[in-house]
C-alpha atoms as a PDB file:
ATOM      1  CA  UNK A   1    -136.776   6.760  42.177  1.00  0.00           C
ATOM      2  CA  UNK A   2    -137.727   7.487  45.959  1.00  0.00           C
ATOM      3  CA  UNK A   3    -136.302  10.435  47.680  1.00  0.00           C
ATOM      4  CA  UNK A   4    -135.148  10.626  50.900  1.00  0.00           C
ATOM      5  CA  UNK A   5    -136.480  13.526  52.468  1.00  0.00           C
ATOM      6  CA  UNK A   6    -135.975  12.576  56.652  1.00  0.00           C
ATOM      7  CA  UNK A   7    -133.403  14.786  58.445  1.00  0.00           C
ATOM      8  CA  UNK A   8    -130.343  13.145  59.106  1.00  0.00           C
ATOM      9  CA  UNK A   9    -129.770  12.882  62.434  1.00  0.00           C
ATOM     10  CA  UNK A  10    -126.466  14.690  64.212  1.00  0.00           C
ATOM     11  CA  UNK A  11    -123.792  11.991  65.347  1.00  0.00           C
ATOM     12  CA  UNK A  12    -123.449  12.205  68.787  1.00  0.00           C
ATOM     13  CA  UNK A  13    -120.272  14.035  70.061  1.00  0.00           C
ATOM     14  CA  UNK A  14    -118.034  13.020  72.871  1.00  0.00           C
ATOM     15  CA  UNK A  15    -117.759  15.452  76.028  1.00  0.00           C
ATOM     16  CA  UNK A  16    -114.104  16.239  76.805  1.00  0.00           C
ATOM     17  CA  UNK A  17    -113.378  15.590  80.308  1.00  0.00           C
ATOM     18  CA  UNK A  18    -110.755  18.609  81.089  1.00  0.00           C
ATOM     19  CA  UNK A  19    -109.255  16.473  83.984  1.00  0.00           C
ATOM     20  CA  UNK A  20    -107.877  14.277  81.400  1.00  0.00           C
ATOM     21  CA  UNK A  21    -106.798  16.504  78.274  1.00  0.00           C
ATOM     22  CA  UNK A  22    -103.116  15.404  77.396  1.00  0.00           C
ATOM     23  CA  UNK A  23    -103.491  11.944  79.220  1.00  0.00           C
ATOM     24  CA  UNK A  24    -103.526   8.513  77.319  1.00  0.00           C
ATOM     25  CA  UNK A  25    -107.694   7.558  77.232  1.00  0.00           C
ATOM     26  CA  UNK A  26    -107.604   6.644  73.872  1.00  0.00           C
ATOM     27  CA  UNK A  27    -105.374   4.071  74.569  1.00  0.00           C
ATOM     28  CA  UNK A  28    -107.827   2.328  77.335  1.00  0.00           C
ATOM     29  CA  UNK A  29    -108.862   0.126  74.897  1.00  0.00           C
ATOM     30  CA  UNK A  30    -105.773  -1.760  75.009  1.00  0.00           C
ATOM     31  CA  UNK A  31    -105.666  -1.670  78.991  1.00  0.00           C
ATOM     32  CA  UNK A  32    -109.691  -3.409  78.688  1.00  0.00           C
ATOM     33  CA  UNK A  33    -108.088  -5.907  75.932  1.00  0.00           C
ATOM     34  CA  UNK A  34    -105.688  -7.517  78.327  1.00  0.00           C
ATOM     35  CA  UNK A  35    -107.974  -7.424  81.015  1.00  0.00           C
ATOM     36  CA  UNK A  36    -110.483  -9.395  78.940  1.00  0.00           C
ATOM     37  CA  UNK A  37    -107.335 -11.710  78.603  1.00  0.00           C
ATOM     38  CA  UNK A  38    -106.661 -12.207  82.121  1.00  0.00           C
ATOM     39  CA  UNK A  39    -110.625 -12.633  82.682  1.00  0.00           C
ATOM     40  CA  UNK A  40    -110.810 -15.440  80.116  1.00  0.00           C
ATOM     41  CA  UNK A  41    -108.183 -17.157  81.258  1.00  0.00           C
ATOM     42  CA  UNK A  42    -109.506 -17.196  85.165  1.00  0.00           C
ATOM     43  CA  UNK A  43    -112.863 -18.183  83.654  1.00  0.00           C
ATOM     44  CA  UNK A  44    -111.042 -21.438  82.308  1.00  0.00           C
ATOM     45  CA  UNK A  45    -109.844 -21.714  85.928  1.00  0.00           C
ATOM     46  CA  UNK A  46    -111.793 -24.569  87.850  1.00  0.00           C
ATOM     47  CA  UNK A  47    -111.648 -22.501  91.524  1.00  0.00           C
ATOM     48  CA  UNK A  48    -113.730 -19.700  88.736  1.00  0.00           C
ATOM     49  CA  UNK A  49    -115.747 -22.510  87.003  1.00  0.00           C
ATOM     50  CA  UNK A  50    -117.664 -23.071  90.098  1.00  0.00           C
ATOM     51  CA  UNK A  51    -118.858 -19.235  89.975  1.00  0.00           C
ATOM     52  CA  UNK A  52    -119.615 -18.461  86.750  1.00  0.00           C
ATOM     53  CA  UNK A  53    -120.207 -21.578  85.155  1.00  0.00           C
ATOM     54  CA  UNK A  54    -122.537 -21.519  82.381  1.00  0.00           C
ATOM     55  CA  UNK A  55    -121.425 -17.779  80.521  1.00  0.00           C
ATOM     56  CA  UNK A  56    -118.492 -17.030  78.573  1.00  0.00           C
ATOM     57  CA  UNK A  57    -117.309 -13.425  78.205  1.00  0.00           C
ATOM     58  CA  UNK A  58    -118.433 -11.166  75.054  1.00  0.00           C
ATOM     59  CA  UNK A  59    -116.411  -8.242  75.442  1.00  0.00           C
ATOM     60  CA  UNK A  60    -114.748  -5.881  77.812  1.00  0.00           C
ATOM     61  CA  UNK A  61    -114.988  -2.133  77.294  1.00  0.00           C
ATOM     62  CA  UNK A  62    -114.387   1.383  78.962  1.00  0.00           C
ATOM     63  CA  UNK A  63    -117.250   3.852  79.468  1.00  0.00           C
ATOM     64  CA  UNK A  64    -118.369   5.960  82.098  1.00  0.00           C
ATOM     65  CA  UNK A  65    -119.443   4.639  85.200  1.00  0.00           C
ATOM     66  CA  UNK A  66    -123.565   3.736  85.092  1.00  0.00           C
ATOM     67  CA  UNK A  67    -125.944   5.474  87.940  1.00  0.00           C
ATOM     68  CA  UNK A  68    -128.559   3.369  87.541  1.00  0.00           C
ATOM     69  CA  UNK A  69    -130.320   2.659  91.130  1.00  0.00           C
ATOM     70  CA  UNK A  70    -130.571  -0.876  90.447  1.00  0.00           C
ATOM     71  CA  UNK A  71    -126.917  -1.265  90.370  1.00  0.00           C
ATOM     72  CA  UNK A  72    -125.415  -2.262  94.228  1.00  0.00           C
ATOM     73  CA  UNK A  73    -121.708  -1.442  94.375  1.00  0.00           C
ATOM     74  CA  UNK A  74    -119.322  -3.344  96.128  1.00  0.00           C
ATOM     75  CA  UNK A  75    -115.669  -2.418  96.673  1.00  0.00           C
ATOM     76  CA  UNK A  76    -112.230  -3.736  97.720  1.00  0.00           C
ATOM     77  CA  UNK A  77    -109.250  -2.008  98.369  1.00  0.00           C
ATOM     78  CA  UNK A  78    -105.591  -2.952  98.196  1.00  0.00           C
ATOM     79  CA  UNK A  79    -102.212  -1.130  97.182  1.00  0.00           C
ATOM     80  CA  UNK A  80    -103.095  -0.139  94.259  1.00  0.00           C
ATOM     81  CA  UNK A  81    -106.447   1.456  94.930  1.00  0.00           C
ATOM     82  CA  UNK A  82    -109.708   0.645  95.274  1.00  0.00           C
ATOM     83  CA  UNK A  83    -111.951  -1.333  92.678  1.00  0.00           C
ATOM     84  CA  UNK A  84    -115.673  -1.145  93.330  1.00  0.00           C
ATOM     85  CA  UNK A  85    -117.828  -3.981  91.321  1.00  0.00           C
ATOM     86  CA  UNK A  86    -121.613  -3.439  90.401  1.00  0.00           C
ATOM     87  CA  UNK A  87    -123.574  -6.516  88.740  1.00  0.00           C
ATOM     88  CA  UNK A  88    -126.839  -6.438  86.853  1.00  0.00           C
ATOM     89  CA  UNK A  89    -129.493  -9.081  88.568  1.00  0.00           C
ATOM     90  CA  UNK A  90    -130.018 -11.030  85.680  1.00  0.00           C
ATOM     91  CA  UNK A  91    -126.830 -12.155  85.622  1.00  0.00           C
ATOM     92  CA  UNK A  92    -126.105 -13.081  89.410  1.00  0.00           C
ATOM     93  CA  UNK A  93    -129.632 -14.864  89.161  1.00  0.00           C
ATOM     94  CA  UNK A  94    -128.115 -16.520  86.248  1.00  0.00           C
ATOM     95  CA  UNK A  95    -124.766 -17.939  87.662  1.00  0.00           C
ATOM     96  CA  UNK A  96    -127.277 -19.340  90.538  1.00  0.00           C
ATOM     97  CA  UNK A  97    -129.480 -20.911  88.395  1.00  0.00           C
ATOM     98  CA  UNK A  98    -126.396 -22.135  86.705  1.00  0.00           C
ATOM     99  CA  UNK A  99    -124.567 -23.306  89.736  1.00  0.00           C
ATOM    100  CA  UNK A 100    -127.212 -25.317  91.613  1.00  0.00           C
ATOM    101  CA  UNK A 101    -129.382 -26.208  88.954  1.00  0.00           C
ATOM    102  CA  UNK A 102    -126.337 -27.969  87.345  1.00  0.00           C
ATOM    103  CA  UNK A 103    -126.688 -25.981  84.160  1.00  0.00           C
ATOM    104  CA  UNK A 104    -126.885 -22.645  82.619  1.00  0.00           C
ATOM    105  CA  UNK A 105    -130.569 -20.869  81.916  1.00  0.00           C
ATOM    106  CA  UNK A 106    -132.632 -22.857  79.092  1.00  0.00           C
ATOM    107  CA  UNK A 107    -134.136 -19.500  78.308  1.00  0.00           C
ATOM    108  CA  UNK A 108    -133.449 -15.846  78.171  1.00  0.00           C
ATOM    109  CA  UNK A 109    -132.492 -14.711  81.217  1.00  0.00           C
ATOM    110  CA  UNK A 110    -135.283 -13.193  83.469  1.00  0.00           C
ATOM    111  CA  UNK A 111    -135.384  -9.671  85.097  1.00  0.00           C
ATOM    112  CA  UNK A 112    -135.460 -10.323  88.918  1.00  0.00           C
ATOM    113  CA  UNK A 113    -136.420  -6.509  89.858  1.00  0.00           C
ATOM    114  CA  UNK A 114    -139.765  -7.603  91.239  1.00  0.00           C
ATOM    115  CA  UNK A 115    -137.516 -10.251  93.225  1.00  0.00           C
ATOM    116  CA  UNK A 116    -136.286  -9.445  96.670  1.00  0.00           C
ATOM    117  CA  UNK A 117    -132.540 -10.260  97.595  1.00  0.00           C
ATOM    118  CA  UNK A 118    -131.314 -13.496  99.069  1.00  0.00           C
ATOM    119  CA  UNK A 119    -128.665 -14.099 101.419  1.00  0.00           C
ATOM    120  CA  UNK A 120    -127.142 -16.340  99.119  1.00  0.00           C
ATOM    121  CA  UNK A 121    -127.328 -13.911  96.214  1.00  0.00           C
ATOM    122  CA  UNK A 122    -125.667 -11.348  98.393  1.00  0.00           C
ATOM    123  CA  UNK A 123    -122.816 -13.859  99.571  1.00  0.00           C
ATOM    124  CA  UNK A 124    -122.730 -14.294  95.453  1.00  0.00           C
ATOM    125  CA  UNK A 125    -121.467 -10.520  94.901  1.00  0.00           C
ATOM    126  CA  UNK A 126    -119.390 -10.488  97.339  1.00  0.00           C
ATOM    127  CA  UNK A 127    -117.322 -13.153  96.371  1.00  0.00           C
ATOM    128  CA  UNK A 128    -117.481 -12.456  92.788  1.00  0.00           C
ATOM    129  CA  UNK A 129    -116.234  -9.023  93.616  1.00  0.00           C
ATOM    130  CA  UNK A 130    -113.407  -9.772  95.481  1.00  0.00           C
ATOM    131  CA  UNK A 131    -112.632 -12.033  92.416  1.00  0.00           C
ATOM    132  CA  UNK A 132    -113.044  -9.140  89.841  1.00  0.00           C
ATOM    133  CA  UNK A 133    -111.097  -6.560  92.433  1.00  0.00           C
ATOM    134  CA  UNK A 134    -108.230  -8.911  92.488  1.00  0.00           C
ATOM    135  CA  UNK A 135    -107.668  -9.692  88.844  1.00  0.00           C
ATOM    136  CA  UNK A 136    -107.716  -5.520  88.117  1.00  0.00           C
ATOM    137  CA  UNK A 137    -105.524  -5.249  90.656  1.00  0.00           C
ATOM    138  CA  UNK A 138    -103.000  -7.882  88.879  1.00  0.00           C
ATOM    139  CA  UNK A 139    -103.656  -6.236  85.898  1.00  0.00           C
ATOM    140  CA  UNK A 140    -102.989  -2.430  87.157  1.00  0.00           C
ATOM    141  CA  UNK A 141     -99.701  -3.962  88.883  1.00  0.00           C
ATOM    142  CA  UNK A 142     -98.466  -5.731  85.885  1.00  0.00           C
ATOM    143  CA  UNK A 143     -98.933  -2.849  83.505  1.00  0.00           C
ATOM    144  CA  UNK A 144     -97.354  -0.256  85.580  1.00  0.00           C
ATOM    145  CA  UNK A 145     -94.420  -1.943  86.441  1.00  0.00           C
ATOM    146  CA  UNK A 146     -93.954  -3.200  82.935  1.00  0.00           C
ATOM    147  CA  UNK A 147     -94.037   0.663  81.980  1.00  0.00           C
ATOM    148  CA  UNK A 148     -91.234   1.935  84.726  1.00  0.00           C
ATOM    149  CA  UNK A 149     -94.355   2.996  87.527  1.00  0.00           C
ATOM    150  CA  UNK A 150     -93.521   2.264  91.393  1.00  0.00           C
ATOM    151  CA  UNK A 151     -96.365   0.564  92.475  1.00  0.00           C
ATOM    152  CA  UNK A 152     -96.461  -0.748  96.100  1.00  0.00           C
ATOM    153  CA  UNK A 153     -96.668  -4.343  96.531  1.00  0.00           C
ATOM    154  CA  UNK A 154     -98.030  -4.339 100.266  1.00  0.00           C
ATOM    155  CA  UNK A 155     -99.247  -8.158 100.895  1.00  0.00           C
ATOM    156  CA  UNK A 156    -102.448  -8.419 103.483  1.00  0.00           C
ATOM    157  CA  UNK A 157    -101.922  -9.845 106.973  1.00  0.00           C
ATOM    158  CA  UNK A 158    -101.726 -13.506 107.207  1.00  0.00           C
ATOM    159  CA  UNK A 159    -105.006 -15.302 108.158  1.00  0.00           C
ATOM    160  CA  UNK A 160    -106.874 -11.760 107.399  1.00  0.00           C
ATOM    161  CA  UNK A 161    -110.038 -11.225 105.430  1.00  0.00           C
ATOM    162  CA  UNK A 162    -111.048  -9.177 101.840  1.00  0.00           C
ATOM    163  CA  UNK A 163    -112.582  -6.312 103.339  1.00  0.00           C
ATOM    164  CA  UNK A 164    -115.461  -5.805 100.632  1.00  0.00           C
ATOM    165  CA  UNK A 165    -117.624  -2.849 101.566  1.00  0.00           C
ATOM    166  CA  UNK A 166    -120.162  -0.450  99.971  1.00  0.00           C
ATOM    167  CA  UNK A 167    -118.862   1.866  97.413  1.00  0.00           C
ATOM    168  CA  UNK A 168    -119.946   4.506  95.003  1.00  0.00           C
ATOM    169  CA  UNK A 169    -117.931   5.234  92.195  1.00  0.00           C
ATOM    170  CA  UNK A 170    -117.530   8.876  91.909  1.00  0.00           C
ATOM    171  CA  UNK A 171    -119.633  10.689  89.112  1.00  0.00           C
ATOM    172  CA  UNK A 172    -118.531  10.251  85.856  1.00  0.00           C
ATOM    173  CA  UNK A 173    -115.908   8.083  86.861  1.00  0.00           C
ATOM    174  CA  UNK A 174    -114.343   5.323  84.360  1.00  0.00           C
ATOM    175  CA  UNK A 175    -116.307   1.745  84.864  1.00  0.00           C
ATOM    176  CA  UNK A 176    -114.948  -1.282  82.605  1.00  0.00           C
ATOM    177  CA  UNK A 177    -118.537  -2.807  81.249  1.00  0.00           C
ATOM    178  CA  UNK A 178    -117.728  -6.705  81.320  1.00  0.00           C
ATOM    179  CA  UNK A 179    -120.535  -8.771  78.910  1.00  0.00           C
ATOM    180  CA  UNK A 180    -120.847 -11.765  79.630  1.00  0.00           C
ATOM    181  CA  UNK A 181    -123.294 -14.300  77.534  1.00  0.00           C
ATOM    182  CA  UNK A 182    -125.245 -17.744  78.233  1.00  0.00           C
ATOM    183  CA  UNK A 183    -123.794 -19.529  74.787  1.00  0.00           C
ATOM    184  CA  UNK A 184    -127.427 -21.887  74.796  1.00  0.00           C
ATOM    185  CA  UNK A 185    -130.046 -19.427  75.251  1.00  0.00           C
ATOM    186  CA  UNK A 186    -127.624 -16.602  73.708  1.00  0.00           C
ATOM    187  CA  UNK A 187    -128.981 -13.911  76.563  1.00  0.00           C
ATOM    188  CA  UNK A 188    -126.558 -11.549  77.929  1.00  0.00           C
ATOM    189  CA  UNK A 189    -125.377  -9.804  81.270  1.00  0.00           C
ATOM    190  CA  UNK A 190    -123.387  -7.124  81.786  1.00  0.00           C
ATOM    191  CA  UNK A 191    -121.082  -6.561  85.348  1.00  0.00           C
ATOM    192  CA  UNK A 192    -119.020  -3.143  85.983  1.00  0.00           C
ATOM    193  CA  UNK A 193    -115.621  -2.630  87.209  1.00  0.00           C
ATOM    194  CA  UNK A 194    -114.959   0.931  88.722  1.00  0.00           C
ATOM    195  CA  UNK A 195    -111.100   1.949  89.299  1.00  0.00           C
ATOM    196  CA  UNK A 196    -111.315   4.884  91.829  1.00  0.00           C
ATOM    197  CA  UNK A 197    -108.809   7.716  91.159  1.00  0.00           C
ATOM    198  CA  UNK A 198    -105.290   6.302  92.387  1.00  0.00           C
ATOM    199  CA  UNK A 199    -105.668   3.303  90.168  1.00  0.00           C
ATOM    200  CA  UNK A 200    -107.248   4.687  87.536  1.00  0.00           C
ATOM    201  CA  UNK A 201    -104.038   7.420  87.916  1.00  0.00           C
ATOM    202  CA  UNK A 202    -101.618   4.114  87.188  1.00  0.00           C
ATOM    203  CA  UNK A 203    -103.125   2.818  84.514  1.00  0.00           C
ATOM    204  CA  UNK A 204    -103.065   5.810  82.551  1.00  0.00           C
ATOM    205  CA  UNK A 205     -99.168   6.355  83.502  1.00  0.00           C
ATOM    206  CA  UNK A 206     -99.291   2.948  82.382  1.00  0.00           C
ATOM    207  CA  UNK A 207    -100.663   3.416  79.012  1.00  0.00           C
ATOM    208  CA  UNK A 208     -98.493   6.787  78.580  1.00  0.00           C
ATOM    209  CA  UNK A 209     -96.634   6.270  75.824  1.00  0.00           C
ATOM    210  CA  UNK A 210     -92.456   7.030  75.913  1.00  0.00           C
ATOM    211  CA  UNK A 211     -91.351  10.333  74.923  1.00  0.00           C
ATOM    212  CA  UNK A 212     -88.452  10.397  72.997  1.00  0.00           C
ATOM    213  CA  UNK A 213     -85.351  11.829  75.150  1.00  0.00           C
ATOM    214  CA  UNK A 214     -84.509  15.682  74.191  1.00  0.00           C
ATOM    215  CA  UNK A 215     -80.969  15.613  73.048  1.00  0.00           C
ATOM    216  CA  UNK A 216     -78.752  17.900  75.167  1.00  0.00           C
ATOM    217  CA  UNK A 217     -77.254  20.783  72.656  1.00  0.00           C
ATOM    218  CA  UNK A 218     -74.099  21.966  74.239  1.00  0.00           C
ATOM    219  CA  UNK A 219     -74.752  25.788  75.169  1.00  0.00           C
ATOM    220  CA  UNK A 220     -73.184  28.328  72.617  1.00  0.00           C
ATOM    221  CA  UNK A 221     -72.513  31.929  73.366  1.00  0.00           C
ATOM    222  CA  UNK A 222     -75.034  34.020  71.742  1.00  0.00           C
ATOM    223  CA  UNK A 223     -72.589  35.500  69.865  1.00  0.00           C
ATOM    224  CA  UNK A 224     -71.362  32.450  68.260  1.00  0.00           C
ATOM    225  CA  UNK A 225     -74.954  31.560  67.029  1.00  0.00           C
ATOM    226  CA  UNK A 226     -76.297  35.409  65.726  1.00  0.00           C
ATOM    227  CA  UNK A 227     -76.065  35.904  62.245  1.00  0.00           C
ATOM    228  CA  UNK A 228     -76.200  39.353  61.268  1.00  0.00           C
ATOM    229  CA  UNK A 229     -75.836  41.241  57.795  1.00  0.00           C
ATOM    230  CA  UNK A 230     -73.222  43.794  57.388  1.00  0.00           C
ATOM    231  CA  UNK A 231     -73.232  46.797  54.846  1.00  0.00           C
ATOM    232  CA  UNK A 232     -69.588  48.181  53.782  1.00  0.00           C
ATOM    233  CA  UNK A 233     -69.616  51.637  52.258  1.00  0.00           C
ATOM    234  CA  UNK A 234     -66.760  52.336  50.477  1.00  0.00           C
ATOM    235  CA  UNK A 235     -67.509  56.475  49.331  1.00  0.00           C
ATOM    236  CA  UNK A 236     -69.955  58.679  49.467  1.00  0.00           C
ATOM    237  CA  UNK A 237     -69.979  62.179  47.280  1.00  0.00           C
ATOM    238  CA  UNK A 238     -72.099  65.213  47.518  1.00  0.00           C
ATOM    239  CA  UNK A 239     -72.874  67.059  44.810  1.00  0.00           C
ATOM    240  CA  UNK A 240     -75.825  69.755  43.948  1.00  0.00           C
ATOM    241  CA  UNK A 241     -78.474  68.911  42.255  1.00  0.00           C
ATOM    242  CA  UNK A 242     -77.970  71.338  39.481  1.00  0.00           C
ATOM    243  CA  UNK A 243     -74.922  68.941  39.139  1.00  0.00           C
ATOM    244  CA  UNK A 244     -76.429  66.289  39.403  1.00  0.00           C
ATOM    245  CA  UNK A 245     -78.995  67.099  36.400  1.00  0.00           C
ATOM    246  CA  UNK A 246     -76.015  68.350  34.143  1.00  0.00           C
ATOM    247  CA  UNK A 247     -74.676  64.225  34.363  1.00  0.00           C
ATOM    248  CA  UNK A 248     -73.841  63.009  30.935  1.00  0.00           C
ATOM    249  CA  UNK A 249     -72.701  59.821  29.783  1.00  0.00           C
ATOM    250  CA  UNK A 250     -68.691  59.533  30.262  1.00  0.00           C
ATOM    251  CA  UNK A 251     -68.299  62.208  33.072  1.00  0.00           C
ATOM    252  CA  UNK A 252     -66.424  61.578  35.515  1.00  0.00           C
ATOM    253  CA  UNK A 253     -66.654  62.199  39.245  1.00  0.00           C
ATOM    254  CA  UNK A 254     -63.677  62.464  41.520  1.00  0.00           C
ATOM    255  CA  UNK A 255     -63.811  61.114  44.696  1.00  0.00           C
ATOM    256  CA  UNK A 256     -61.011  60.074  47.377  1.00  0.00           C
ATOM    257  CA  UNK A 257     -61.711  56.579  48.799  1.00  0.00           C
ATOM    258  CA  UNK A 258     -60.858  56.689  52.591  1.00  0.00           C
ATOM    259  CA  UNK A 259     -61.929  54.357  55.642  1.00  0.00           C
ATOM    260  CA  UNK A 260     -65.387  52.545  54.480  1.00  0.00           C
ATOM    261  CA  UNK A 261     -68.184  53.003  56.782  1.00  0.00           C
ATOM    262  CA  UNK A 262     -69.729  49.418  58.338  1.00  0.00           C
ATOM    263  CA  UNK A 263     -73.594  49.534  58.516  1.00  0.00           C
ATOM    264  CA  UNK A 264     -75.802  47.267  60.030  1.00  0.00           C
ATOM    265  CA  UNK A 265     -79.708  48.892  59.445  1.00  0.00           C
ATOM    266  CA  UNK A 266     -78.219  51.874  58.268  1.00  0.00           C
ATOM    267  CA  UNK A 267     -76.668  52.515  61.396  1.00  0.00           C
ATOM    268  CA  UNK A 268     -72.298  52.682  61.400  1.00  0.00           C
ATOM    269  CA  UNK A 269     -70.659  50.435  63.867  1.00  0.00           C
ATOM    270  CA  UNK A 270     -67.113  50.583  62.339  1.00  0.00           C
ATOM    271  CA  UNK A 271     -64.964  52.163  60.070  1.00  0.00           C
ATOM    272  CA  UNK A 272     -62.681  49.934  57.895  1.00  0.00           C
ATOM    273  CA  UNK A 273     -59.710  50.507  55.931  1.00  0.00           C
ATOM    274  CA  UNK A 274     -60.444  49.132  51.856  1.00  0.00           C
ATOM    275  CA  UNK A 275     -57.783  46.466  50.692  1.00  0.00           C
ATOM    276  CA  UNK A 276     -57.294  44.770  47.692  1.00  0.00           C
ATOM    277  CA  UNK A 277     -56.705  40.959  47.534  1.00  0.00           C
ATOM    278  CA  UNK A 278     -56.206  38.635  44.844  1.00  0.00           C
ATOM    279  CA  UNK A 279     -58.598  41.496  42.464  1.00  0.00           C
ATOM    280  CA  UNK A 280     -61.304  41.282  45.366  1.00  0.00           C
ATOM    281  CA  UNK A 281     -62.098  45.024  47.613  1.00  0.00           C
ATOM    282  CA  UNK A 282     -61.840  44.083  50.969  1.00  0.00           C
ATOM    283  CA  UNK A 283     -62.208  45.524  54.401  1.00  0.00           C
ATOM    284  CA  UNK A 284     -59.857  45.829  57.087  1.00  0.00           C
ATOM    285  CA  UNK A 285     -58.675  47.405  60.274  1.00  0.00           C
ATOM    286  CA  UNK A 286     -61.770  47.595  61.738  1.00  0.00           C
ATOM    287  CA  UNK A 287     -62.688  50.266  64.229  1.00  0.00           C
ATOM    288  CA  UNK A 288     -65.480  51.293  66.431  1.00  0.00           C
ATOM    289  CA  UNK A 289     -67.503  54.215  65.252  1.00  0.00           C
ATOM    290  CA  UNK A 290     -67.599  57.162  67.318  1.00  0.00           C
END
C-alpha cells in the first residue's frame, strides 16, 4: 500500500480588509451574477456584435483589482461614480482579428507584448470602455434604487462626448474580472472592471440586506419592571446558650409576636403588622423602618 508522506500544503487564507468588516462582500457574487446578465444580453445586441464578435462570456467574478504593468486603464465617469476598464492584449487583438478578418481567431490567441500599439487598437479600448462603464453604471443604478438608495440620475449635455481618460484604480481596490472565450479555438481573455469608491459605496448599500425593524416597547417605570425578593420575620427570641443546650423535645418557648420585620439582603425596610386570612399569616400595615 503506498504512503503518502508529502506535507500537505496550508490553504490559503483570505486577508480581511478592515474598511469593509460589517459590510455585505460576501454577497458580491450576486451583484457580478446580474452583471454577467446584463453583459450577455448586450453581447446579443447587434450595435455590441460589431465589437466583440467572435467571444462569448465565461464568467464574471469579483477580486481585487490586478497591478500588472501590462494592463492600460481607462475610465469614465458619470453620477454614479467612476468605472475604470483595463483589457488584456490578447483579447483586443482578438476582437480585431475577429472584426476585420470576418471571423474569430482559428487558433489560440497570441500574446501581442512584443507588438507595439495601433491607433486603431487604442480607438478599440476606448470604445469598448465606454461600453463596459455604461452597462455598470445601469447596473449600480438599478440595484440601488431597487434597494431604497438615492442615486442621482444626472443625464450628460446634449450633443456632448464620453469623457474616457486615464485611470488607476486605487490599490487593492475591487475589479470585476470579465472572461471572455473564442468558442472555436476555445482560448480565453480576460477584461477588468474597477468601481472607484462612491460606486463601489452603492453597490454594497445595495447588496445590504434589510434589518428587521426594532419593535418600540412602551417605556415602563423602573419600578414597575424590578423584581425584588422580600423576607418577612415574624419573631425573634434571645435566649443563653446554657438555655439553649438544656432544649428538650416538647419545651416550649414563649414568645410575643409583634410587628414582623421586612428584609430585603438582611437589611429591614419595613415593619408589618401579622394577619391571618383564610388560615394563611399575612403581612400588613406596612411601615418604613427607622
Amino acid at each position: 500500500m503506498p504512503i503518502n508522506n508529502s506535507t500537505p500544503q496550508p490553504r490559503p487564507h483570505q486577508v480581511l480588509d478592515p474598511t469593509l468588516l460589517g459590510r455585505p462582500v460576501h454577497l458580491l457574487p450576486a451583484f457580478a451574477a446580474t452583471f454577467a446578465d446584463d453583459l450577455v444580453a448586450m453581447l446579443a445586441a447587434p450595435s455590441w456584435r460589431r465589437y466583440w464578435g467572435g467571444f462569448v462570456l465565461d464568467g464574471v467574478e469579483f477580486a481585487r483589482a490586478p497591478e500588472s504593468a501590462s494592463l492600460r486603464w481607462l475610465g469614465m465617469g458619470g453620477p454614479q461614480g467612476t468605472a475604470a476598464v483595463a483589457f488584456e492584449r490578447s483579447l483586443l487583438v482578438g476582437l480585431l482579428e475577429a472584426r476585420y478578418g470576418g471571423k474569430g481567431p482559428t487558433g489560440p490567441l497570441r500574446d501581442p507584448a512584443a507588438e507595439p500599439v495601433t491607433a486603431t487598437e487604442a480607438r478599440l479600448a476606448q470604445t469598448l470602455t465606454q461600453q463596459l462603464a455604461e452597462v455598470l453604471a445601469m447596473r449600480v443604478r438599478v440595484a440601488a434604487e431597487a434597494a431604497g438608495v438615492a442615486v442621482e440620475r444626472r443625464a450628460a449635455p446634449a450633443g456632448s462626448a464620453a469623457q474616457i481618460v486615464p485611470v488607476t484604480p486605487a490599490r487593492n481596490a475591487w475589479a470585476m474580472a470579465i472572461t471572455l472565450r473564442e468558442p472555436q479555438s476555445g482560448s480565453t481573455a480576460r477584461c477588468f472592471v474597477a468601481p472607484d469608491a462612491r460606486m463601489m459605496g452603492l453597490i454594497l448599500q445595495a447588496l445590504q440586506p434589510e434589518r428587521p425593524q426594532r419593535t418600540t416597547r412602551t417605556a415602563e417605570p423602573l419600578a414597575a419592571g424590578l423584581k425584588v425578593k422580600l423576607d418577612g420575620r415574624l419573631v425573634s427570641h434571645q435566649i443563653t446558650l446554657e438555655a439553649l443546650f438544656g432544649l428538650k423535645v416538647g419545651d416550649v418557648i414563649p414568645v410575643t409576636v409583634g410587628r414582623a420585620d421586612v428584609l430585603l439582603d438582611e437589611a429591614c425596610l419595613f415593619t408589618a403588622a401579622v394577619a391571618e386570612h383564610k388560615g394563611k399569616l399575612c403581612l400588613t400595615s406596612f411601615e418604613d423602618a427607622e
